[in-house]
C-alpha atoms as a PDB file:
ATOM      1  CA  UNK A   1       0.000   0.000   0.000  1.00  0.00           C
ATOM      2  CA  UNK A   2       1.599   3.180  -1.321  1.00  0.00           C
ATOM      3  CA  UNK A   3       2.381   6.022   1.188  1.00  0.00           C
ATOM      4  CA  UNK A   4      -0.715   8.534   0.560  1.00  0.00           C
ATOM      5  CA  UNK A   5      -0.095  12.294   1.704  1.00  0.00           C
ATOM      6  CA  UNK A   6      -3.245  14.079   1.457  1.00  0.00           C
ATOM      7  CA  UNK A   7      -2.973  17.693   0.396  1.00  0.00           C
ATOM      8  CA  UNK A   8      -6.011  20.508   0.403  1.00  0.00           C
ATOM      9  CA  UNK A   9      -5.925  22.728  -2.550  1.00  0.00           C
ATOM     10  CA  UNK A  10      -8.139  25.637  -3.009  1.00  0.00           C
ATOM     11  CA  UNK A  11      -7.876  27.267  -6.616  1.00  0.00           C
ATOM     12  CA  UNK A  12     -10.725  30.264  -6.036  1.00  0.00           C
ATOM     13  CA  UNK A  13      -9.167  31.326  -2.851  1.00  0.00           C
ATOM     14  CA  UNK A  14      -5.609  31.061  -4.294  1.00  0.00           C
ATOM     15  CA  UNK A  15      -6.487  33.248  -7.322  1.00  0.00           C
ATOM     16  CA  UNK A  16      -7.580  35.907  -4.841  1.00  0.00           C
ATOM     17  CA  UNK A  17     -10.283  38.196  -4.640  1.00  0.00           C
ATOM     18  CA  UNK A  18     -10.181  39.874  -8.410  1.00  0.00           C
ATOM     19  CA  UNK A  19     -11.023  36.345  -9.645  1.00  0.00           C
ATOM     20  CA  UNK A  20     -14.908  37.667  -9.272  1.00  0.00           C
ATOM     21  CA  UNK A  21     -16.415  38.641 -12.497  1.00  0.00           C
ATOM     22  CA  UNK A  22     -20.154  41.331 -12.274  1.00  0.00           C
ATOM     23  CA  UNK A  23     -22.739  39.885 -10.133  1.00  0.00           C
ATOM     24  CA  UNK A  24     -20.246  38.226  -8.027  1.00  0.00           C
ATOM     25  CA  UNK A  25     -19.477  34.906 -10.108  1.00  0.00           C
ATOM     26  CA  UNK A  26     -16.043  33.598 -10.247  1.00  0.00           C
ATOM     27  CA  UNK A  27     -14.182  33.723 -13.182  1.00  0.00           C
ATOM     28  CA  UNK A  28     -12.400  30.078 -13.089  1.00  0.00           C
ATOM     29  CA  UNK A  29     -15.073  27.102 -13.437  1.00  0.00           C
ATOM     30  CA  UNK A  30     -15.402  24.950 -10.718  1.00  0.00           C
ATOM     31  CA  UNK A  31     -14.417  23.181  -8.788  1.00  0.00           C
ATOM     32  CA  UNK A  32     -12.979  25.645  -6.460  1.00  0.00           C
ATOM     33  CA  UNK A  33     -11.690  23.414  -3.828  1.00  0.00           C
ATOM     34  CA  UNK A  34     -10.025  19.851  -4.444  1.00  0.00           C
ATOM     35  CA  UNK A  35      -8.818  16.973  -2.341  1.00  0.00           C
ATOM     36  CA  UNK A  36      -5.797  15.661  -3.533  1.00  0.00           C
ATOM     37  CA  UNK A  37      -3.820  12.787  -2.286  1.00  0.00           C
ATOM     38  CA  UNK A  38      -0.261  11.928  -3.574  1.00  0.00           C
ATOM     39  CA  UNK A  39       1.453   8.656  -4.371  1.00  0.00           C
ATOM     40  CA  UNK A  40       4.855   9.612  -2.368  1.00  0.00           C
ATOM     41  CA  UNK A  41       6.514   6.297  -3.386  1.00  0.00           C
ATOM     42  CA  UNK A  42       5.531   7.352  -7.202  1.00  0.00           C
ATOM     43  CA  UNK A  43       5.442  10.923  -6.952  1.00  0.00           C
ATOM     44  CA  UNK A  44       2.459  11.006  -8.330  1.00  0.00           C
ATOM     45  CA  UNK A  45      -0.948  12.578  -7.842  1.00  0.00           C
ATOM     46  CA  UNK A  46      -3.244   9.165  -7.042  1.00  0.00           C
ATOM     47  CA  UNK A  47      -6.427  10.865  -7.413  1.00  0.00           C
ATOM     48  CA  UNK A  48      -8.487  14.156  -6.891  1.00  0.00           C
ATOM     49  CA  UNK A  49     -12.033  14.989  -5.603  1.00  0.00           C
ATOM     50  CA  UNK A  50     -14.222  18.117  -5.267  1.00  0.00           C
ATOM     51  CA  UNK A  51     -14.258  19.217  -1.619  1.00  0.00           C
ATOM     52  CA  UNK A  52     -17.425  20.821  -0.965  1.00  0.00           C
ATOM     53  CA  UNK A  53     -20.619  21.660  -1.770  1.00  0.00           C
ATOM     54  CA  UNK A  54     -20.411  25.210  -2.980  1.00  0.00           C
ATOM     55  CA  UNK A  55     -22.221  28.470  -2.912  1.00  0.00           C
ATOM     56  CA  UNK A  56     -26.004  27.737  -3.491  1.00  0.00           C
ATOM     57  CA  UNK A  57     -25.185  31.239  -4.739  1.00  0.00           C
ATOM     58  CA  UNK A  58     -23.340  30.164  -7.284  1.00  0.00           C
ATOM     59  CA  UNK A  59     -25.343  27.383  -7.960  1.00  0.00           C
ATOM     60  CA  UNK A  60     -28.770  28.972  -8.397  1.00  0.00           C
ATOM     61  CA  UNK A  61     -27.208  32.088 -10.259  1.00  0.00           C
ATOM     62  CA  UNK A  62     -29.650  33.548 -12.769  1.00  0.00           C
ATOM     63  CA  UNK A  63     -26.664  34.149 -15.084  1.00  0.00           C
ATOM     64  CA  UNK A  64     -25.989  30.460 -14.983  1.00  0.00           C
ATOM     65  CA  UNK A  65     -29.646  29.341 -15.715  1.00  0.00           C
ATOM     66  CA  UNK A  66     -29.496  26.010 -18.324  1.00  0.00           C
ATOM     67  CA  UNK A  67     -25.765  25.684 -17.251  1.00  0.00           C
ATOM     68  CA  UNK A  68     -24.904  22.377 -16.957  1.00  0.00           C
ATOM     69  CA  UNK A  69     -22.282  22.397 -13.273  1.00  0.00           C
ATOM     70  CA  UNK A  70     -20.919  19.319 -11.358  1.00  0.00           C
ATOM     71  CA  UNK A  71     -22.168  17.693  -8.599  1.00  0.00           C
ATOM     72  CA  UNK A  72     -20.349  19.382  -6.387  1.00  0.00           C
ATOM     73  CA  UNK A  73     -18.774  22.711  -7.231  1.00  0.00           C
ATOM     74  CA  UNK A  74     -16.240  22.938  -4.374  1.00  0.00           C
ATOM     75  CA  UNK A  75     -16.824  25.128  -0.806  1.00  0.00           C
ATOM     76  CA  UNK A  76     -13.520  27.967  -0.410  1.00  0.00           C
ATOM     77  CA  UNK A  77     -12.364  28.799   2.473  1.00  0.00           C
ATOM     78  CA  UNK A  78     -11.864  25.727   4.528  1.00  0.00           C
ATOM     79  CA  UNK A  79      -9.933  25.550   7.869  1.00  0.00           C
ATOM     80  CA  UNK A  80      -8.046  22.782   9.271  1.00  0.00           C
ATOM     81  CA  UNK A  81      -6.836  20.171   7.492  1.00  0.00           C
ATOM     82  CA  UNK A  82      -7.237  16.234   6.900  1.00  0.00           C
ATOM     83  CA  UNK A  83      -7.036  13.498   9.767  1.00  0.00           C
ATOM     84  CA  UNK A  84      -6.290   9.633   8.128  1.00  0.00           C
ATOM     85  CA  UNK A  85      -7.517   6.334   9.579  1.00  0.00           C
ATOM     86  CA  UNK A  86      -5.490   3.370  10.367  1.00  0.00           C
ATOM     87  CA  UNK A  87      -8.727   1.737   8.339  1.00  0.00           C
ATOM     88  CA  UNK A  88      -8.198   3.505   5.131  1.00  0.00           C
ATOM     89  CA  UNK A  89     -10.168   6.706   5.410  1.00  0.00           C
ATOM     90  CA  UNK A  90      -9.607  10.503   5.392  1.00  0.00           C
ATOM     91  CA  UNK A  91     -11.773  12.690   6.907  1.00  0.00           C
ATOM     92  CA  UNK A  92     -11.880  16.444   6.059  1.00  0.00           C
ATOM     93  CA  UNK A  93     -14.306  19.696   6.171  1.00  0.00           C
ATOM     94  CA  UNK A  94     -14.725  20.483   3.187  1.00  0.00           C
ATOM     95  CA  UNK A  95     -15.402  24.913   3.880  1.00  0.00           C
ATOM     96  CA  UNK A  96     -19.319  24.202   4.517  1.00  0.00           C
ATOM     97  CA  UNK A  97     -21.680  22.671   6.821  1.00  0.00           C
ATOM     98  CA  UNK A  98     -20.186  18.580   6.489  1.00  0.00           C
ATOM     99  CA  UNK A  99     -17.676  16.663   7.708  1.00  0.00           C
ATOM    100  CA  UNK A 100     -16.641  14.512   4.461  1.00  0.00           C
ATOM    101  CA  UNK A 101     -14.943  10.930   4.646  1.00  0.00           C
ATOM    102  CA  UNK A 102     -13.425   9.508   1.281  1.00  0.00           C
ATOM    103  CA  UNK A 103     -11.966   6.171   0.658  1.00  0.00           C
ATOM    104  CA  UNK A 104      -7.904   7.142   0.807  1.00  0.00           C
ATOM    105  CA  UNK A 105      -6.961   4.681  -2.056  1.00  0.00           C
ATOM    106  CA  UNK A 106     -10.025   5.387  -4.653  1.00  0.00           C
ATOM    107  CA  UNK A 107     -10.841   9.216  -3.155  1.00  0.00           C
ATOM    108  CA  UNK A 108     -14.153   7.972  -3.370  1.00  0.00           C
ATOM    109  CA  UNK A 109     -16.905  10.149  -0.616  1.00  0.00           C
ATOM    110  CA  UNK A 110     -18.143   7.534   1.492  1.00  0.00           C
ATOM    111  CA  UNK A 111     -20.011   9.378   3.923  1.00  0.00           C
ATOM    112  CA  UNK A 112     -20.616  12.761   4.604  1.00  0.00           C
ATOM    113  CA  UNK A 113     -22.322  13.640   8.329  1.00  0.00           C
ATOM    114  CA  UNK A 114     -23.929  17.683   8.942  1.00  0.00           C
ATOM    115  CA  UNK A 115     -22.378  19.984  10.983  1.00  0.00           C
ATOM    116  CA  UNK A 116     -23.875  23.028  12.824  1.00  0.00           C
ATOM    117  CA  UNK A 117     -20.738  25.403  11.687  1.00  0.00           C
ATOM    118  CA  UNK A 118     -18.219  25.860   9.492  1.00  0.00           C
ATOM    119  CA  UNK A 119     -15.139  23.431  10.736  1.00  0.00           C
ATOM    120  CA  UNK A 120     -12.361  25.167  12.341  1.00  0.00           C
ATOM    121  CA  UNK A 121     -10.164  22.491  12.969  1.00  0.00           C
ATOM    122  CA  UNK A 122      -8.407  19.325  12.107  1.00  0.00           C
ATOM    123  CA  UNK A 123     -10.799  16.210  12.695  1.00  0.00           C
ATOM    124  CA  UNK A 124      -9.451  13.670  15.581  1.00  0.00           C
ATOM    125  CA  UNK A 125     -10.268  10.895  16.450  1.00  0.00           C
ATOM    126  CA  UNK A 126     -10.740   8.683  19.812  1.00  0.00           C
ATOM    127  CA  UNK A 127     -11.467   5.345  21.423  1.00  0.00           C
ATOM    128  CA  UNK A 128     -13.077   3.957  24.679  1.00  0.00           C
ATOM    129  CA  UNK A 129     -12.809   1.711  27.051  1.00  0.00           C
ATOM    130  CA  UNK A 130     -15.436  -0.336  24.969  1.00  0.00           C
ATOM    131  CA  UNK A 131     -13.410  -0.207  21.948  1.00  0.00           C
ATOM    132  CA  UNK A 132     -16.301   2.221  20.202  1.00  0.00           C
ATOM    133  CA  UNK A 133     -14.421   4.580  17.877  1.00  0.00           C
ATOM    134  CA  UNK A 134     -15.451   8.204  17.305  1.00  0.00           C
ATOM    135  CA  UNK A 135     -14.462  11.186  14.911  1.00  0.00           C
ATOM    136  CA  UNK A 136     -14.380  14.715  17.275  1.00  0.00           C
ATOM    137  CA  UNK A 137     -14.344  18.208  15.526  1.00  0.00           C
ATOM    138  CA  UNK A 138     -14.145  21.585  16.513  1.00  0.00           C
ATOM    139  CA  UNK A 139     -16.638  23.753  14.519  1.00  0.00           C
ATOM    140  CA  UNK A 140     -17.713  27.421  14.238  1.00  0.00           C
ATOM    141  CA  UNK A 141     -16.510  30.437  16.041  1.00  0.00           C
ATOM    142  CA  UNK A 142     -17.267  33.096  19.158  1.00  0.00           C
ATOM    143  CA  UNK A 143     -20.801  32.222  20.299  1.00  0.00           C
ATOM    144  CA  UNK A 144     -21.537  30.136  17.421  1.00  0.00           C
ATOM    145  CA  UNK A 145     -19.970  26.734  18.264  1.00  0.00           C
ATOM    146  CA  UNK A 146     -19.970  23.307  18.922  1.00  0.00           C
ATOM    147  CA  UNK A 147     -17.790  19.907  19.190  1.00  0.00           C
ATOM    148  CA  UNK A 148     -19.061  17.568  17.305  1.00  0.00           C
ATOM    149  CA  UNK A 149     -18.599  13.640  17.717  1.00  0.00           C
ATOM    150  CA  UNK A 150     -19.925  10.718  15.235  1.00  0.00           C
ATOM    151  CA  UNK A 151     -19.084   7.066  15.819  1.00  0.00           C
ATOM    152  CA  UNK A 152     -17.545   5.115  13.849  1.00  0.00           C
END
């Protein structure tokens, strides 16, 4: 099993803010966020997935009415990073209101659990006495918080 770094890229928040063309659309196509995990005994990017839902902004749009956009268009402006299981899977926030999990040798989304905030940290994860696992993140900010736990 190759070595698999997993690296967040975000090409809408990269190009910076004069990326935005009238009416507040962005000028690169989507998506604007990726996952992408690298083959280090290759060198070699092993795969890449949209991270994110989007803007429903963007997505609803009357200037893109009849446009034909992906599934997922990519969410900017996420904070923390990725967190990977001993049992194959990497668990990120993907700059909206989820908690994503993809499979880290296809990049496939396997699950995908809401969130009341924004993440603002990296996922971790923890075990009990009774050998139940569980995924903990930190989400939100100020007075609008809350740590969130799903078992595994």
């Amino acid at each position: 099993d190759p070595l698999v770094k997993v690296d967040f890229s975000n090409s809408f928040a990269q190009a910076g803010a004069a990326t935005s063309l009238p009416g507040g659309l962005p000028l690169i196509s989507p998506p604007y966020a990726v996952l992408t995990a690298i083959d280090l005994n290759k060198g070699e990017i092993a795969w890449k997935a949209p991270l994110g839902e989007g803007s429903p902004a963007i997505r609803n749009h009357p200037l893109l009415k009849g446009v034909a956009l992906p599934d997922r268009l990519g969410s900017p402006g996420s904070l923390g990073g990725a967190m990977v299981t001993k049992g194959g899977l990497v668990f990120i926030g993907g700059g909206d209101n989820y908690l994503y999990a993809f499979d880290k040798k296809t990049g496939k989304e396997v699950w995908r659990g809401r969130i009341p905030y924004a993440i603002s940290a990296v996922p971790m994860t923890y075990r009990t006495r009774s050998g139940r696992q569980f995924i903990v993140i930190a989400t939100g900010a100020g007075a609008d918080n809350a740590l969130v736990a799903f078992a595994l």
